[in-house]
C-alpha atoms as a PDB file:
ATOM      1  CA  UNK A   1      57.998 110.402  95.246  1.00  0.00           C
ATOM      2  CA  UNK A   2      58.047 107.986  92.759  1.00  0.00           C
ATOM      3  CA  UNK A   3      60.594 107.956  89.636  1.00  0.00           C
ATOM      4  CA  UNK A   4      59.700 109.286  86.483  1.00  0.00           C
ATOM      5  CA  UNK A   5      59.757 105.790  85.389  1.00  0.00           C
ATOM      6  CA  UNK A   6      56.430 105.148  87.112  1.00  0.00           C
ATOM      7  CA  UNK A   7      54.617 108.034  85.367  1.00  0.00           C
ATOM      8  CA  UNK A   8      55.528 107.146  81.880  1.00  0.00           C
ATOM      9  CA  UNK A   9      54.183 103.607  81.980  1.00  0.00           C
ATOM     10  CA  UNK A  10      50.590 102.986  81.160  1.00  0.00           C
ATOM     11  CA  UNK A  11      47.518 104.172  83.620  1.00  0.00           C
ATOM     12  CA  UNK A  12      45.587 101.041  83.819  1.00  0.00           C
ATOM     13  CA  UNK A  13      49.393  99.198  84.913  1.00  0.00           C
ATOM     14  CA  UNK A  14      50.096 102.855  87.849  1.00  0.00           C
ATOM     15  CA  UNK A  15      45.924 102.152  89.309  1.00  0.00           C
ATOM     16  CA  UNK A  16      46.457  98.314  89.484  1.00  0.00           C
ATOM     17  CA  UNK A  17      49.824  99.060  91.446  1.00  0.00           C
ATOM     18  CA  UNK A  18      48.640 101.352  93.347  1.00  0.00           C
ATOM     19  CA  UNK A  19      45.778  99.468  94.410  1.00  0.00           C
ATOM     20  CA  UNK A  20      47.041  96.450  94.790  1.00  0.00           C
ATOM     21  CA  UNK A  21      49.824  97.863  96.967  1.00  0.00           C
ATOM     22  CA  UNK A  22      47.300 100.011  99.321  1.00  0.00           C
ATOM     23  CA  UNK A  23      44.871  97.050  99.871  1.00  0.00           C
ATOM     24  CA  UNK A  24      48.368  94.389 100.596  1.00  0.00           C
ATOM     25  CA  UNK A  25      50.017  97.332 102.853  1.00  0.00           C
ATOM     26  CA  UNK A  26      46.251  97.886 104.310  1.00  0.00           C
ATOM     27  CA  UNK A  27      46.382  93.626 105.007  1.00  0.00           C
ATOM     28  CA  UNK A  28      49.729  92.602 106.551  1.00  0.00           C
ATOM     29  CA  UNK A  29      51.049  96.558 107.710  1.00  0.00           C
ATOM     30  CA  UNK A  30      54.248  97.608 106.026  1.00  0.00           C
ATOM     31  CA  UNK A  31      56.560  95.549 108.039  1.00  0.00           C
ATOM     32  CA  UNK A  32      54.641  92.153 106.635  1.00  0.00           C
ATOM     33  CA  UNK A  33      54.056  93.231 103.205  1.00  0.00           C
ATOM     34  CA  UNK A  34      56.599  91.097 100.770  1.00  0.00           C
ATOM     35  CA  UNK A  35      57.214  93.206  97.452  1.00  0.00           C
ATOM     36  CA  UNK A  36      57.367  89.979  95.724  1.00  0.00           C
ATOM     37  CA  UNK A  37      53.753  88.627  96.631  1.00  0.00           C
ATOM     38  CA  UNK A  38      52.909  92.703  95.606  1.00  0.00           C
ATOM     39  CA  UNK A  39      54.427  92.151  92.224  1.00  0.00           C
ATOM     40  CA  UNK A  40      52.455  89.340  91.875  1.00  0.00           C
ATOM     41  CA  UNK A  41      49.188  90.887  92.820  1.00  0.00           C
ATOM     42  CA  UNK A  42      50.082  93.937  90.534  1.00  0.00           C
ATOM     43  CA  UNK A  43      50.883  91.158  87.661  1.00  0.00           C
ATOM     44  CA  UNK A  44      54.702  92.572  87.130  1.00  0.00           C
ATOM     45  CA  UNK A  45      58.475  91.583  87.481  1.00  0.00           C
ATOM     46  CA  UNK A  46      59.218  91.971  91.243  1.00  0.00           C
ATOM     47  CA  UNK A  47      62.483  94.310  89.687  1.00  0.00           C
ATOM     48  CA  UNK A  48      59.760  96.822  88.029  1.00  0.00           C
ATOM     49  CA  UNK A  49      58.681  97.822  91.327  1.00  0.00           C
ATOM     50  CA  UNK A  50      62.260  99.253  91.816  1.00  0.00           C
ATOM     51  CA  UNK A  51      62.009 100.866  88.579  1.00  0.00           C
ATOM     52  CA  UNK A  52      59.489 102.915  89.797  1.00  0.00           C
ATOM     53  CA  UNK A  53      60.273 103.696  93.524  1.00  0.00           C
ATOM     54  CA  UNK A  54      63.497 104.090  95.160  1.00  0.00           C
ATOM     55  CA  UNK A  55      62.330 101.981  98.455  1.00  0.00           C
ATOM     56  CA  UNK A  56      59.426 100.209 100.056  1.00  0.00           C
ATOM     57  CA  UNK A  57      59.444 103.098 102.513  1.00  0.00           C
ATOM     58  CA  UNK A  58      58.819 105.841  99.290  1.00  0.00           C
ATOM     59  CA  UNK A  59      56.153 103.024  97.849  1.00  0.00           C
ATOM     60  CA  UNK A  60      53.719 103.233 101.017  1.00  0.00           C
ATOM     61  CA  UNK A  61      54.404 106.961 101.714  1.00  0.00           C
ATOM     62  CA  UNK A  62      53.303 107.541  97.967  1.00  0.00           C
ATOM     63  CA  UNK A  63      50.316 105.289  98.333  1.00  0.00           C
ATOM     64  CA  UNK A  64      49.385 106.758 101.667  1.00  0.00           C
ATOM     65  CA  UNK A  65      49.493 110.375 100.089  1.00  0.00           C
ATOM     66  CA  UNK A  66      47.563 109.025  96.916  1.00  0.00           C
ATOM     67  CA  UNK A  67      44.852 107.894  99.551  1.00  0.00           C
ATOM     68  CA  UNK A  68      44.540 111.060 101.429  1.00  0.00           C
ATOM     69  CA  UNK A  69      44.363 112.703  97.585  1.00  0.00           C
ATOM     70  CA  UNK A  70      41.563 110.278  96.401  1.00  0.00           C
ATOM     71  CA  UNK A  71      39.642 111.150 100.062  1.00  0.00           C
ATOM     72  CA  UNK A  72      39.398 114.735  99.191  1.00  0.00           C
ATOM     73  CA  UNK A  73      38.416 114.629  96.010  1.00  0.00           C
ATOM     74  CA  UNK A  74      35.477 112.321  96.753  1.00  0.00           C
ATOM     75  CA  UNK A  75      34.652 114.196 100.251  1.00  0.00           C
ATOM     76  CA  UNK A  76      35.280 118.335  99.133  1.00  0.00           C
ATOM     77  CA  UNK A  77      35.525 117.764  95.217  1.00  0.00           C
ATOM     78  CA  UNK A  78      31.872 117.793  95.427  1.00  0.00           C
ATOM     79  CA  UNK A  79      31.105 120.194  97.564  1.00  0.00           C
ATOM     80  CA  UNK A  80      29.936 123.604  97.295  1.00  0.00           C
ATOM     81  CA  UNK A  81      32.144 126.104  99.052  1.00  0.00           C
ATOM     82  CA  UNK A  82      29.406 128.948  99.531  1.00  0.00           C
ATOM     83  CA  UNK A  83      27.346 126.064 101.489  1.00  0.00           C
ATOM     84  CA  UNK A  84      27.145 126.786 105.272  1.00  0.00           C
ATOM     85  CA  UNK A  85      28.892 125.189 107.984  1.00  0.00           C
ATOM     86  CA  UNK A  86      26.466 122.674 108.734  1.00  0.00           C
ATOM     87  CA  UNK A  87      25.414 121.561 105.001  1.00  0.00           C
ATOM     88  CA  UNK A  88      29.466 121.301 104.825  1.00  0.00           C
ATOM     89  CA  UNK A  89      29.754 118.783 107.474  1.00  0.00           C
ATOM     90  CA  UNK A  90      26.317 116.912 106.547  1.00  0.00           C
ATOM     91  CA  UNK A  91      28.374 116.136 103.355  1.00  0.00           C
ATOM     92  CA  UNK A  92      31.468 115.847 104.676  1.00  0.00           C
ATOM     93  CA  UNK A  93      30.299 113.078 107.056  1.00  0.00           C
ATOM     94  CA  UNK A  94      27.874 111.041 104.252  1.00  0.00           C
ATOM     95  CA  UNK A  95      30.763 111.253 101.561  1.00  0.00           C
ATOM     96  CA  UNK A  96      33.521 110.001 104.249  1.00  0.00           C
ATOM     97  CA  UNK A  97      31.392 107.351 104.975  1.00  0.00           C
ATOM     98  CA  UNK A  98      31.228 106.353 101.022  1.00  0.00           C
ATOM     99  CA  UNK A  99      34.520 106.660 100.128  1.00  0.00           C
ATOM    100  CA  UNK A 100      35.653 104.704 103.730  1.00  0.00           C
ATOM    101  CA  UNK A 101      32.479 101.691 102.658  1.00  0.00           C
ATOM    102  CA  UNK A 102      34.168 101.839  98.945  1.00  0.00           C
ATOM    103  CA  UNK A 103      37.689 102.156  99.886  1.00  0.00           C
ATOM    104  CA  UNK A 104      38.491 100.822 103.753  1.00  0.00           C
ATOM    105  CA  UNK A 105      41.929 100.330 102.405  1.00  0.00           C
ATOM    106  CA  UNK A 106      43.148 103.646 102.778  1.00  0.00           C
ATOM    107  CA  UNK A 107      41.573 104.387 106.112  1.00  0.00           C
ATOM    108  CA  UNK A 108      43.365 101.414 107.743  1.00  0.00           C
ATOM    109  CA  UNK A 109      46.868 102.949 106.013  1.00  0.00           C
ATOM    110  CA  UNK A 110      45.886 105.817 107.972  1.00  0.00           C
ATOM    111  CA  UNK A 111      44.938 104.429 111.176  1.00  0.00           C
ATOM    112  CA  UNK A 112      48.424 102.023 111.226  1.00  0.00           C
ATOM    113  CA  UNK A 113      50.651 105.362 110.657  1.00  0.00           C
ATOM    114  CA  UNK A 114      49.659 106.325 114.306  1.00  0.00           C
ATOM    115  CA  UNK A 115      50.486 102.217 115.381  1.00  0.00           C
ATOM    116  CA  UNK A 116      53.969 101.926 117.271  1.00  0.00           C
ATOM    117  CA  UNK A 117      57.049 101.262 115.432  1.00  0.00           C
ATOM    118  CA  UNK A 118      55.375 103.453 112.901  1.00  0.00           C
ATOM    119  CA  UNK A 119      57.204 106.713 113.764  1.00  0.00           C
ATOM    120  CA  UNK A 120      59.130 107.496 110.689  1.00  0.00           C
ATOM    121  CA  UNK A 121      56.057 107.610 108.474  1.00  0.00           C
ATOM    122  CA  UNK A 122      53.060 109.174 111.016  1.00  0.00           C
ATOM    123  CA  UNK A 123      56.277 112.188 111.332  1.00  0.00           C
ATOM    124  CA  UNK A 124      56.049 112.573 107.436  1.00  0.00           C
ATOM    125  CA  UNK A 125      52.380 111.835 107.286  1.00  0.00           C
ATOM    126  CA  UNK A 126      50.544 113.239 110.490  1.00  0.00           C
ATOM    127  CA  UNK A 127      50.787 116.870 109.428  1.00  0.00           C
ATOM    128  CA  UNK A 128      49.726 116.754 106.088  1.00  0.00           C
ATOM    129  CA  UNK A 129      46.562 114.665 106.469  1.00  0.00           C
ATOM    130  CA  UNK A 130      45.857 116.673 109.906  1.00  0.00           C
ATOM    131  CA  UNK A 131      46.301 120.089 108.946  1.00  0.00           C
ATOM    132  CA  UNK A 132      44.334 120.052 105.849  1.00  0.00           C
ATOM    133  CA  UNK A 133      41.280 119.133 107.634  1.00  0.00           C
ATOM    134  CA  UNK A 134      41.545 121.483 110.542  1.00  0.00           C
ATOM    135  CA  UNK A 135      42.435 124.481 108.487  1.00  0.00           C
ATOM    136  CA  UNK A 136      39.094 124.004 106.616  1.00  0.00           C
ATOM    137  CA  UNK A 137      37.123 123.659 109.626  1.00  0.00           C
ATOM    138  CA  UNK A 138      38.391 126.785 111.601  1.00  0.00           C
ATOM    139  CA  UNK A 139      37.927 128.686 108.361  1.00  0.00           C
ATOM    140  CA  UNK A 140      34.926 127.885 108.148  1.00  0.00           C
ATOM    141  CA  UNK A 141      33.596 128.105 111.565  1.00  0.00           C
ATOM    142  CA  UNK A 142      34.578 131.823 111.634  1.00  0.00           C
ATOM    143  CA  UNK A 143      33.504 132.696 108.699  1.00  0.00           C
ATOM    144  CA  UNK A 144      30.087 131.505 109.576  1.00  0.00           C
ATOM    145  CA  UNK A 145      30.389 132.752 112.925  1.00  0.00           C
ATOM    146  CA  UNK A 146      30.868 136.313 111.134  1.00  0.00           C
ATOM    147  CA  UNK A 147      27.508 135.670 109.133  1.00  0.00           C
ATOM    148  CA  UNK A 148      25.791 134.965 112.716  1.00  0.00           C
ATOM    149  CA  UNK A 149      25.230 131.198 111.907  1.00  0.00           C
ATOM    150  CA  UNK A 150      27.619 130.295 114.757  1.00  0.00           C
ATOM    151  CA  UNK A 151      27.469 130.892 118.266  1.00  0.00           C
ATOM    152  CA  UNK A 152      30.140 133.826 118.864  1.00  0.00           C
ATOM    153  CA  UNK A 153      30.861 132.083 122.220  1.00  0.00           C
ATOM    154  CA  UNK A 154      32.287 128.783 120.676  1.00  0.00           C
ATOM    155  CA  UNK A 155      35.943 128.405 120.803  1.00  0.00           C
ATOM    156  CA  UNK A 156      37.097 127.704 117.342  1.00  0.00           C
ATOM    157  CA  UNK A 157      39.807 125.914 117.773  1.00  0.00           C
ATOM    158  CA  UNK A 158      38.091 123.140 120.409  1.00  0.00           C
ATOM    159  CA  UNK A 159      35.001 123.160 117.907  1.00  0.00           C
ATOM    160  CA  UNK A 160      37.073 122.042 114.962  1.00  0.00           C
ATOM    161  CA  UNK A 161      38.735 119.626 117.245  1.00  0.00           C
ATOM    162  CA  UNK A 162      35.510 118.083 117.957  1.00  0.00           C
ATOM    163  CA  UNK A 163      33.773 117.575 114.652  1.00  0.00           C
ATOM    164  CA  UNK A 164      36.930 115.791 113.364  1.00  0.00           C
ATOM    165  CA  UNK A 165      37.436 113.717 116.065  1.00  0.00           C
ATOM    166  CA  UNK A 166      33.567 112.419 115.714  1.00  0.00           C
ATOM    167  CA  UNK A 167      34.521 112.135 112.181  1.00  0.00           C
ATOM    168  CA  UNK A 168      37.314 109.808 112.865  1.00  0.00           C
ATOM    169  CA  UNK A 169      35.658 107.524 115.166  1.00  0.00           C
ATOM    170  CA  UNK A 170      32.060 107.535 112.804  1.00  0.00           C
ATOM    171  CA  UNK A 171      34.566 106.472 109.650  1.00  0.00           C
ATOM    172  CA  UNK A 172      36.443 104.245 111.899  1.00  0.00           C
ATOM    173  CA  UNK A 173      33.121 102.347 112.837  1.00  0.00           C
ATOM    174  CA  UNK A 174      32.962 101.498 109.669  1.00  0.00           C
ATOM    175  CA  UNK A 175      36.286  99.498 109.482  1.00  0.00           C
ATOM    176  CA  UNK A 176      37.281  98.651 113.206  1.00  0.00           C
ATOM    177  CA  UNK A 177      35.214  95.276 114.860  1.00  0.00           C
ATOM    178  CA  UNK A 178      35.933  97.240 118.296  1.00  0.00           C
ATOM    179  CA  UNK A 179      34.326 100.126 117.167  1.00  0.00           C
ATOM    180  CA  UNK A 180      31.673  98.271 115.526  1.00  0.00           C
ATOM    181  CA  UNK A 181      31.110  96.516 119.080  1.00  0.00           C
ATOM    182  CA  UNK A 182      30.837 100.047 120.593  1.00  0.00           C
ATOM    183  CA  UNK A 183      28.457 101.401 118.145  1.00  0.00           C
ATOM    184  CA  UNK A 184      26.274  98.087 118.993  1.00  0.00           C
ATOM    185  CA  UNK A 185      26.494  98.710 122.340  1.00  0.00           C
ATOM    186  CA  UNK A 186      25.852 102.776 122.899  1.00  0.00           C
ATOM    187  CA  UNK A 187      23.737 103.168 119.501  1.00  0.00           C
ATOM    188  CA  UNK A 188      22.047  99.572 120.220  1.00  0.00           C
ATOM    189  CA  UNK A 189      22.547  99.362 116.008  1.00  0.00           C
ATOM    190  CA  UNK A 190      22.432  95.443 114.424  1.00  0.00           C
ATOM    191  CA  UNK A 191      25.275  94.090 112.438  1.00  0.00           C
ATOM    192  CA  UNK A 192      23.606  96.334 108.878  1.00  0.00           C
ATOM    193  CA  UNK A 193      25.925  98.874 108.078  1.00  0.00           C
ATOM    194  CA  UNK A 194      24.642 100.024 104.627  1.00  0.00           C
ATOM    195  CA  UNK A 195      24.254 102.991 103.499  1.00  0.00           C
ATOM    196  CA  UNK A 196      20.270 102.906 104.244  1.00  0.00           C
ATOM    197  CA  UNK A 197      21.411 101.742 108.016  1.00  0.00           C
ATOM    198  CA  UNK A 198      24.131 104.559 108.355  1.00  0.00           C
ATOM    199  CA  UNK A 199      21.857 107.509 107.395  1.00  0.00           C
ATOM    200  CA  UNK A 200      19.955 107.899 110.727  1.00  0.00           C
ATOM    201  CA  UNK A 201      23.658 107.998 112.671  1.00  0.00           C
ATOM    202  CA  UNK A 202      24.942 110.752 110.181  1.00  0.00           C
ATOM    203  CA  UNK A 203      22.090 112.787 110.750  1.00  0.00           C
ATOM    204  CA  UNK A 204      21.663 112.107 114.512  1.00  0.00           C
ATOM    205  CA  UNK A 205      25.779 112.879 114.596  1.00  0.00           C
ATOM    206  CA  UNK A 206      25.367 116.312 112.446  1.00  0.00           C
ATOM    207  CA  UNK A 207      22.393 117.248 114.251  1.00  0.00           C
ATOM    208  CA  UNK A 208      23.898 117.692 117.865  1.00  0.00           C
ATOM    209  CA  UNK A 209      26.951 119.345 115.678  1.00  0.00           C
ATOM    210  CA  UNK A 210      24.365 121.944 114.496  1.00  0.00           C
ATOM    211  CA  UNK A 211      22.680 121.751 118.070  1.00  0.00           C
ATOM    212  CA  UNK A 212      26.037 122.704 120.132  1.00  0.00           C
ATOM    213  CA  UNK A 213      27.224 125.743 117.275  1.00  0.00           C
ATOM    214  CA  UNK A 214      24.081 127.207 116.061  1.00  0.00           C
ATOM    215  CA  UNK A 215      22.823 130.514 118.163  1.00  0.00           C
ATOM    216  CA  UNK A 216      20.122 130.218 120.509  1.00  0.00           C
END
């Protein structure tokens, strides 16, 4: 956490920090990122940075935790919670997909906890930006399975597992040139990766989710 230092100084100074230090950490990995060149990107004395967190380690954990908080608000701060499972995910995959266009920063953060050498942070990390995620989407798979808009035969637990994990590798297309390549290659899409471009994978993606859980 940062010191109390950090949250008395102004708010326009705490964003440019903070985004300057996710899209450095995001650039060169934690290992490569200099505090100096960050102080310099962030426009302060190289000494403030220490004024405000105890460590480089408790500077990326904070921004990696600010990251996952930004993602939720722009994903499930807009998003009904009476909606059904498969209006849920619709949004869930077409906001992701914003946010990750708008922000690729903080998706690469994520992607390099799991990177070896990394250990000490994905320990710290991995179960807070996991279990959020698939705590909503067993909830909400049974409680639409109780309303009869889910097949009562689907295991909840694999289901859940399997609309994240498309999530992850949709959001990482977006980022990653090898996943890029194998969306070229499977989905036979060009190099266009707009919004406009995306829409027809979202809704191809959602609509064999909906196909596999909805009742016959």
């Amino acid at each position: 956490m940062p010191k109390e230092t950090f949250f008395k100084i102004d708010e326009d100074k705490r964003e440019r920090l903070l985004r300057e230090a996710a899209g450095l950490f995001a650039e060169r990995g934690f290992n490569q990122t200099d505090m100096a060149q960050l102080a310099s990107r962030a426009g302060i004395a190289k000494g403030s940075i220490y004024n405000y967190f105890e460590s480089k380690e408790d500077l990326y954990l904070y921004v990696c935790r600010d990251g996952m908080q930004r993602s939720r608000e722009a994903i499930y701060g807009r998003m009904d919670p009476e909606w059904d499972i498969y209006r849920q995910i619709e949004h869930i995959f077409r906001q992701g997909a914003r946010f990750v266009q708008s922000h690729p920063e903080y998706l690469i953060l994520y992607a390099n906890i799991s990177s070896a050498g990394m250990e000490r942070f994905s320990e710290q990390m991995s179960l807070e930006v996991e279990k959020y995620t698939a705590d909503h989407l067993k909830r909400l798979i049974r409680r639409d399975m109780q309303r009869g808009l889910v097949r009562d035969d689907v295991n909840v637990n694999f289901a859940a597992f399997m609309v994240n994990s498309l999530y992850i590798i949709l959001m990482a297309s977006l980022v990653s040139s090898h996943f890029k390549i194998r969306l070229q290659e499977y989905l036979e899409m060009g190099d266009d990766f707009t919004e406009a471009a995306l829409e027809p994978l979202i809704q191809g993606t959602t609509n064999m989710i909906n196909n596999l859980l909805r009742p016959v």
